[in-house]
PDB file of N, CA and C in Angstrom:
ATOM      1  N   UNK A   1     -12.153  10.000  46.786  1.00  0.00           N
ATOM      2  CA  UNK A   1     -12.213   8.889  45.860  1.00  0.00           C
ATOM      3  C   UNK A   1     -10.787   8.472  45.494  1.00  0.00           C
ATOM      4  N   UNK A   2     -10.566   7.281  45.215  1.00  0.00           N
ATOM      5  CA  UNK A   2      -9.068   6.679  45.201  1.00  0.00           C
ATOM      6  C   UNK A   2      -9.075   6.691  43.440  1.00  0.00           C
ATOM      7  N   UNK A   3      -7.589   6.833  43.357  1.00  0.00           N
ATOM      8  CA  UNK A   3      -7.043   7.752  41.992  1.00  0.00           C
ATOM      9  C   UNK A   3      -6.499   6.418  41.969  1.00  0.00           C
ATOM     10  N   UNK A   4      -7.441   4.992  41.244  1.00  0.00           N
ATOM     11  CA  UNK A   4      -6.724   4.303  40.603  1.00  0.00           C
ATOM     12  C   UNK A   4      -7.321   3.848  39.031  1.00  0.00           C
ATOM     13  N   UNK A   5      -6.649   3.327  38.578  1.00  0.00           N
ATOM     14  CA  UNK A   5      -7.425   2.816  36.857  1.00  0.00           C
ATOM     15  C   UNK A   5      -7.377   0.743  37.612  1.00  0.00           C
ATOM     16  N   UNK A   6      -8.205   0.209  37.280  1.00  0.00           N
ATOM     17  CA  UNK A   6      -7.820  -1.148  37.124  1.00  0.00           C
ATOM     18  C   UNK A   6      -7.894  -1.501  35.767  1.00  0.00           C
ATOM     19  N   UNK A   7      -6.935  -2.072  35.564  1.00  0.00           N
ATOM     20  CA  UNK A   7      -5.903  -2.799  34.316  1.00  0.00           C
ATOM     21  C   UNK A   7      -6.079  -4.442  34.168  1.00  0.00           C
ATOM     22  N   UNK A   8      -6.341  -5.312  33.496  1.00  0.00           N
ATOM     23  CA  UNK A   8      -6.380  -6.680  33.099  1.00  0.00           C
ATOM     24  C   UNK A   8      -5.450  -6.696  32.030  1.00  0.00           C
ATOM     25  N   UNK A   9      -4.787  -8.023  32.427  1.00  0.00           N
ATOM     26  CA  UNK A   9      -3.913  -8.206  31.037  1.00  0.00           C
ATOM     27  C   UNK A   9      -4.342  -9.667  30.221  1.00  0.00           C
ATOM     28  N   UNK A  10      -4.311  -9.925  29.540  1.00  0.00           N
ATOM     29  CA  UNK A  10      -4.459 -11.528  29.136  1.00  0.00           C
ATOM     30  C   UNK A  10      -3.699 -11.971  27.598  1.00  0.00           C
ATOM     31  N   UNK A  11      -3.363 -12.801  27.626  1.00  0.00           N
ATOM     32  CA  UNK A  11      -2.762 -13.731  26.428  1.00  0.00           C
ATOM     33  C   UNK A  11      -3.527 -14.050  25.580  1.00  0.00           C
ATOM     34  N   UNK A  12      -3.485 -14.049  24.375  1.00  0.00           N
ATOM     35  CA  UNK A  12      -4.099 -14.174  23.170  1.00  0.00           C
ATOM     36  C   UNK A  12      -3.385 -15.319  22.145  1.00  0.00           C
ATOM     37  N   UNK A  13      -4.179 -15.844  21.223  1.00  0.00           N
ATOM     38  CA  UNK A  13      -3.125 -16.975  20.274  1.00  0.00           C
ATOM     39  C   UNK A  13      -3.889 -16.780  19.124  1.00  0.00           C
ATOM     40  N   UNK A  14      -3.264 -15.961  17.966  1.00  0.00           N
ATOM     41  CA  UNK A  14      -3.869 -15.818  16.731  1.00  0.00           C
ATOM     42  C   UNK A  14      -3.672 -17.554  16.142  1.00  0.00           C
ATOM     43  N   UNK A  15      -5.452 -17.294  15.676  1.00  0.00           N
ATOM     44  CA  UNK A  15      -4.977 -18.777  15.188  1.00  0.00           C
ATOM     45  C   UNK A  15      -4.919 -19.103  13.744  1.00  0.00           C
ATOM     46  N   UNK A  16      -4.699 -17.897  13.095  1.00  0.00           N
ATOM     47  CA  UNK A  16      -4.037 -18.647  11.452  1.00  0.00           C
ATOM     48  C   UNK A  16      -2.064 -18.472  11.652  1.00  0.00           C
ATOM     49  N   UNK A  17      -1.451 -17.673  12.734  1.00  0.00           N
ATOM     50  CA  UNK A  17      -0.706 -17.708  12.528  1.00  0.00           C
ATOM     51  C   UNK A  17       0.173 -17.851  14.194  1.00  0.00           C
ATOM     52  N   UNK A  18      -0.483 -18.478  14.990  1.00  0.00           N
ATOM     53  CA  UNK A  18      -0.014 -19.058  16.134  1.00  0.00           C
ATOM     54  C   UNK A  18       0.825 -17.960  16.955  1.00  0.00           C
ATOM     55  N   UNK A  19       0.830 -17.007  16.658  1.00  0.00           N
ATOM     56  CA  UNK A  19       1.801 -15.571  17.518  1.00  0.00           C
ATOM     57  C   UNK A  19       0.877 -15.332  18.609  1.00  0.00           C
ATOM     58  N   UNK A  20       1.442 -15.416  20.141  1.00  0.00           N
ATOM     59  CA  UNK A  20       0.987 -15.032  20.901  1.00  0.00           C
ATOM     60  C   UNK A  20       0.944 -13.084  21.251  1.00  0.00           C
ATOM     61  N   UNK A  21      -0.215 -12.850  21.690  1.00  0.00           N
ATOM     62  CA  UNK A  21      -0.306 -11.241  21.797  1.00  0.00           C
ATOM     63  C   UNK A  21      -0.603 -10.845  23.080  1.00  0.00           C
ATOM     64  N   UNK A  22      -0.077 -10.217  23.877  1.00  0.00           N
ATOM     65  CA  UNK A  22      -1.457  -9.362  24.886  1.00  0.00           C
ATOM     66  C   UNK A  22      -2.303  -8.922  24.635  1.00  0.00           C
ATOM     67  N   UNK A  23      -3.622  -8.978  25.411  1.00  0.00           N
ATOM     68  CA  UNK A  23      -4.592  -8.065  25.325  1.00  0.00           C
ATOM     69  C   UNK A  23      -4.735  -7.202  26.541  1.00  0.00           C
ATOM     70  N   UNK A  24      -4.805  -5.710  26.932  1.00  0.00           N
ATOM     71  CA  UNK A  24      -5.182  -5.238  27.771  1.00  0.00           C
ATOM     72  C   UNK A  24      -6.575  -4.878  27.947  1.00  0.00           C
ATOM     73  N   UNK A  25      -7.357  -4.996  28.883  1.00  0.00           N
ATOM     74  CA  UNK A  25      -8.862  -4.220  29.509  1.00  0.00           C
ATOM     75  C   UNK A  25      -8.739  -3.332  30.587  1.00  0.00           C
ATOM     76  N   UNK A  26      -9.285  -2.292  29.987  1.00  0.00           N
ATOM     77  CA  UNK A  26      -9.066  -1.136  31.284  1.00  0.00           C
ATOM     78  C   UNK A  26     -11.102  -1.044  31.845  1.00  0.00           C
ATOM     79  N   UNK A  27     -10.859  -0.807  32.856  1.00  0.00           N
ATOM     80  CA  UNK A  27     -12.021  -0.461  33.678  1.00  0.00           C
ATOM     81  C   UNK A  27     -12.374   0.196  33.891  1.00  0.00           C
ATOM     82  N   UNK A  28     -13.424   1.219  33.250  1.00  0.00           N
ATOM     83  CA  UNK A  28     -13.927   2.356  33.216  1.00  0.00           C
ATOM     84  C   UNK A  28     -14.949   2.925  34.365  1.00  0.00           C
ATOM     85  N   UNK A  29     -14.134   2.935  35.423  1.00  0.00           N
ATOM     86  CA  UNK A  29     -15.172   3.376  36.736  1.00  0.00           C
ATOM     87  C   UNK A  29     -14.550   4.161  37.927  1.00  0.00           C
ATOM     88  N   UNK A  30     -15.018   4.885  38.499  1.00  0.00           N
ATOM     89  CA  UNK A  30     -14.946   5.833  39.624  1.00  0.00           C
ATOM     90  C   UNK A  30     -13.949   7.115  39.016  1.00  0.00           C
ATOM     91  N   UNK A  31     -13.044   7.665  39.407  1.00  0.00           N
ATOM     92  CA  UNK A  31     -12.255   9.046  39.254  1.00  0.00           C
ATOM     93  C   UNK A  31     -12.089   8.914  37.524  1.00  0.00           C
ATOM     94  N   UNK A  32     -11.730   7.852  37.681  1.00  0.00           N
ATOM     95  CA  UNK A  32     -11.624   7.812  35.511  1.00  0.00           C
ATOM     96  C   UNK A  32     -12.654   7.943  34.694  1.00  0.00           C
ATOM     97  N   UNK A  33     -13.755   6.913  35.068  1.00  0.00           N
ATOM     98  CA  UNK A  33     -14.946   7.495  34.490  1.00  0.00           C
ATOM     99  C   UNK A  33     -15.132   8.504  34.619  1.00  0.00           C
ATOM    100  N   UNK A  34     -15.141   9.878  35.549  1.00  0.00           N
ATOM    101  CA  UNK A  34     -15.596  10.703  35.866  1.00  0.00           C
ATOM    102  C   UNK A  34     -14.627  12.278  34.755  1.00  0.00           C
ATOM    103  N   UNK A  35     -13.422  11.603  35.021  1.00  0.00           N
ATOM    104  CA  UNK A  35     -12.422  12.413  34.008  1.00  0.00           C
ATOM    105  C   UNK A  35     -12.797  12.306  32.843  1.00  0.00           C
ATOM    106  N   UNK A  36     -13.105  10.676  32.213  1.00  0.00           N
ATOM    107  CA  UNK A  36     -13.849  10.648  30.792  1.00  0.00           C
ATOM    108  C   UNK A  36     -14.857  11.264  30.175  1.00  0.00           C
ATOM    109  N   UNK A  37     -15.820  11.144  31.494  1.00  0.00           N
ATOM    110  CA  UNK A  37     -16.841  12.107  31.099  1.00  0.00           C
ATOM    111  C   UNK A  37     -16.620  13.419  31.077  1.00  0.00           C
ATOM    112  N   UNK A  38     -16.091  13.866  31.732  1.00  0.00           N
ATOM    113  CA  UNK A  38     -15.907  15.550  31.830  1.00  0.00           C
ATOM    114  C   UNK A  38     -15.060  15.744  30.216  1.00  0.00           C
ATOM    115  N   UNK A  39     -14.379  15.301  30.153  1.00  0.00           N
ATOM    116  CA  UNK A  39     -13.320  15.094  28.363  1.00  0.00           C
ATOM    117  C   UNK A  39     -14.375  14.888  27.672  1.00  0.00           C
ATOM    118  N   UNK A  40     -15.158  13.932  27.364  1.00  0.00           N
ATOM    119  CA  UNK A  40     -16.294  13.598  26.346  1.00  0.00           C
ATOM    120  C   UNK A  40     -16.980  15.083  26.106  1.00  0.00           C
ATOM    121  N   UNK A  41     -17.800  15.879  27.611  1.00  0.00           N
ATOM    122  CA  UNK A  41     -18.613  16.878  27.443  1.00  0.00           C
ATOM    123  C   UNK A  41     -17.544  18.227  26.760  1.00  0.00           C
ATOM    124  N   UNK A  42     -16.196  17.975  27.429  1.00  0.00           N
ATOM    125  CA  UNK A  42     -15.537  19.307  26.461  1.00  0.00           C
ATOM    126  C   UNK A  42     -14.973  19.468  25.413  1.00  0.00           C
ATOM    127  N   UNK A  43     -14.482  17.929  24.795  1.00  0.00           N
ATOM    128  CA  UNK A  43     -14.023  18.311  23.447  1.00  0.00           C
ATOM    129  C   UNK A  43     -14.918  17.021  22.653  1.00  0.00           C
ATOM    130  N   UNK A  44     -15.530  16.866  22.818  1.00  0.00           N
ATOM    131  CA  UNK A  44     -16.820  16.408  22.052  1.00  0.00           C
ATOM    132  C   UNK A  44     -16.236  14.971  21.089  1.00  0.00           C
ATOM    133  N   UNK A  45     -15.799  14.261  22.328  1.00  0.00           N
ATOM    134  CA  UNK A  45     -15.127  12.764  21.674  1.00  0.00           C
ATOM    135  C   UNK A  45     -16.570  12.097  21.358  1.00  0.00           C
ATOM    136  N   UNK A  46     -16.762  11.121  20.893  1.00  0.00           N
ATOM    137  CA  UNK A  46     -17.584   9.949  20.730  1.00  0.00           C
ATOM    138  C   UNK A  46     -17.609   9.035  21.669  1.00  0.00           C
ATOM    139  N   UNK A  47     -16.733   8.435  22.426  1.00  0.00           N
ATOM    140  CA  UNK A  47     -16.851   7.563  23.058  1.00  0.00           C
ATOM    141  C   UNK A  47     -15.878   7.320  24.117  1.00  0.00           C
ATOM    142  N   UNK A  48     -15.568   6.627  25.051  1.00  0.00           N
ATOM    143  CA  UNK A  48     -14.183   6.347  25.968  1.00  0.00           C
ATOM    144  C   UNK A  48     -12.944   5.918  25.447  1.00  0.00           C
ATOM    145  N   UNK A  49     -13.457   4.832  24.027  1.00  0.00           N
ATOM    146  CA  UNK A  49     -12.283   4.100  23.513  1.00  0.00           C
ATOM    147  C   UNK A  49     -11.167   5.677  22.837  1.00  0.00           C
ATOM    148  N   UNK A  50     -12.164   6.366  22.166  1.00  0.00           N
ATOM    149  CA  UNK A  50     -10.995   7.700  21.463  1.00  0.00           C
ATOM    150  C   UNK A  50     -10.769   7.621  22.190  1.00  0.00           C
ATOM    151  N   UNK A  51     -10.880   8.763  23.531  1.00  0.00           N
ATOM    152  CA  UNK A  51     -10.723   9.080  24.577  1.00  0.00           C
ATOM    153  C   UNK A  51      -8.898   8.557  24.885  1.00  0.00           C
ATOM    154  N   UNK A  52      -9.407   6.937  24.976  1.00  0.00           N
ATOM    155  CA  UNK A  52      -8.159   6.446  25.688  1.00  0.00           C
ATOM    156  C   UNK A  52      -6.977   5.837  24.423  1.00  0.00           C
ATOM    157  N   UNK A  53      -7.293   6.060  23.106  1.00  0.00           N
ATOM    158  CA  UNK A  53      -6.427   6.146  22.302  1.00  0.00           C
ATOM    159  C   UNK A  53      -5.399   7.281  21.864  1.00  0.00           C
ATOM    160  N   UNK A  54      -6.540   8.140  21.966  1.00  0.00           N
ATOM    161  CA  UNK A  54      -5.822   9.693  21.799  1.00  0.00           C
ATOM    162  C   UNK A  54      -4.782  10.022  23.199  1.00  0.00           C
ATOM    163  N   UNK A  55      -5.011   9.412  24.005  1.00  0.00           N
ATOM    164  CA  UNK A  55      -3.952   9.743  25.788  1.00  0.00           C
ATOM    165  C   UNK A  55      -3.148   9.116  25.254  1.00  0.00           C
ATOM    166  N   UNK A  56      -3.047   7.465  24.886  1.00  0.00           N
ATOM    167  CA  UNK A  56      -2.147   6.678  25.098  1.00  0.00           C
ATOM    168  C   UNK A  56      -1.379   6.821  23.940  1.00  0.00           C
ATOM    169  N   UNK A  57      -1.707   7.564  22.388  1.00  0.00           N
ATOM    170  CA  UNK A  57      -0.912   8.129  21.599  1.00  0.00           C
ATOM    171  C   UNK A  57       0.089   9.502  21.993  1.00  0.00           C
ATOM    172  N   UNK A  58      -0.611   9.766  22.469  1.00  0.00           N
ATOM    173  CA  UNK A  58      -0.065  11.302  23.277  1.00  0.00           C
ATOM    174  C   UNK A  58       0.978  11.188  23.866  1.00  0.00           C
ATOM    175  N   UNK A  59       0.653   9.988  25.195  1.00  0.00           N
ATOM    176  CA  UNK A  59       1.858   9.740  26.471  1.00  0.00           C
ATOM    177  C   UNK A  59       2.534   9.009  25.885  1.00  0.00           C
ATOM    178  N   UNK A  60       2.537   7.838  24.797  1.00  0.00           N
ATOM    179  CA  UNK A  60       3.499   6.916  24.476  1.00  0.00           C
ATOM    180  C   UNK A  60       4.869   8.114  23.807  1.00  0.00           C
ATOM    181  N   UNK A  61       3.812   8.978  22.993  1.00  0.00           N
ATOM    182  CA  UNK A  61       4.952   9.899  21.882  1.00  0.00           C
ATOM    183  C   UNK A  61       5.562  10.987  23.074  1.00  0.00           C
ATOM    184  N   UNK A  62       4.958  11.128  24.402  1.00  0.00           N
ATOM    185  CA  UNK A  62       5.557  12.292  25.265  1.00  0.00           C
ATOM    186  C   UNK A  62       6.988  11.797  25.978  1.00  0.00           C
ATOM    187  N   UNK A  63       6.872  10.064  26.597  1.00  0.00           N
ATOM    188  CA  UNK A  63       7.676   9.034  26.607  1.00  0.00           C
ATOM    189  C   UNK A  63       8.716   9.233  25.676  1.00  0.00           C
ATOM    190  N   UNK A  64       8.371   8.875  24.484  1.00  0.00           N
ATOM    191  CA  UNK A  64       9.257   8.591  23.876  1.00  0.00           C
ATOM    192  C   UNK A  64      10.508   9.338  23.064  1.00  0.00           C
ATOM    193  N   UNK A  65       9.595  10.721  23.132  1.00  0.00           N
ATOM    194  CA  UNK A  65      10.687  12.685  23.275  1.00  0.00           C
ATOM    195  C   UNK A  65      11.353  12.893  24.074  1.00  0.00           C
ATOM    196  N   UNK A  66      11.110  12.130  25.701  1.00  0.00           N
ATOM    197  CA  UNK A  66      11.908  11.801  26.693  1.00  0.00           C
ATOM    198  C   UNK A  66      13.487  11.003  27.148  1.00  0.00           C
ATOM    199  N   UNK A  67      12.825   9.987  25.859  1.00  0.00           N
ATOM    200  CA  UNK A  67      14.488   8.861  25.710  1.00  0.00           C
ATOM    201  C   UNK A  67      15.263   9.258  24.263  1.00  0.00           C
ATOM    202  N   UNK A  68      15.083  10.198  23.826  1.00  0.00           N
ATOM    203  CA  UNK A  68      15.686  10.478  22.221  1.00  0.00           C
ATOM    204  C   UNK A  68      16.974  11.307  22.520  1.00  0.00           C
TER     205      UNK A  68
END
């Protein structure tokens, strides 16, 4: 099975205050789904979104111990 995530990006325009934002969508299918699930059954997350908040808090702060 191929070890990829697919990623979407898109532009956003808040409209009380006109600031453009990204939005990212990740795609929850094949080797990732499969990692999610196995994570869900062992430490007893709720859902994919923790899941991928708790990584991307993790790796951003592992990153960022890296450039200090």
């Amino acid at each position: 099975m191929k070890k990829t995530i697919s990623i979407m990006t898109e532009e956003f325009e808040n409209e009380k205050t006109g600031e453009r934002v990204e939005g990212i969508t990740i795609m929850v299918d094949g080797i990732f789904k499969e990692i999610l699930d196995i994570i869900k059954q062992k430490k007893e997350y709720d859902n994919n979104v923790s899941i991928v908040q708790d990584a991307l808090f993790k790796g951003l702060e592992e990153i960022k111990n890296t450039i200090d």
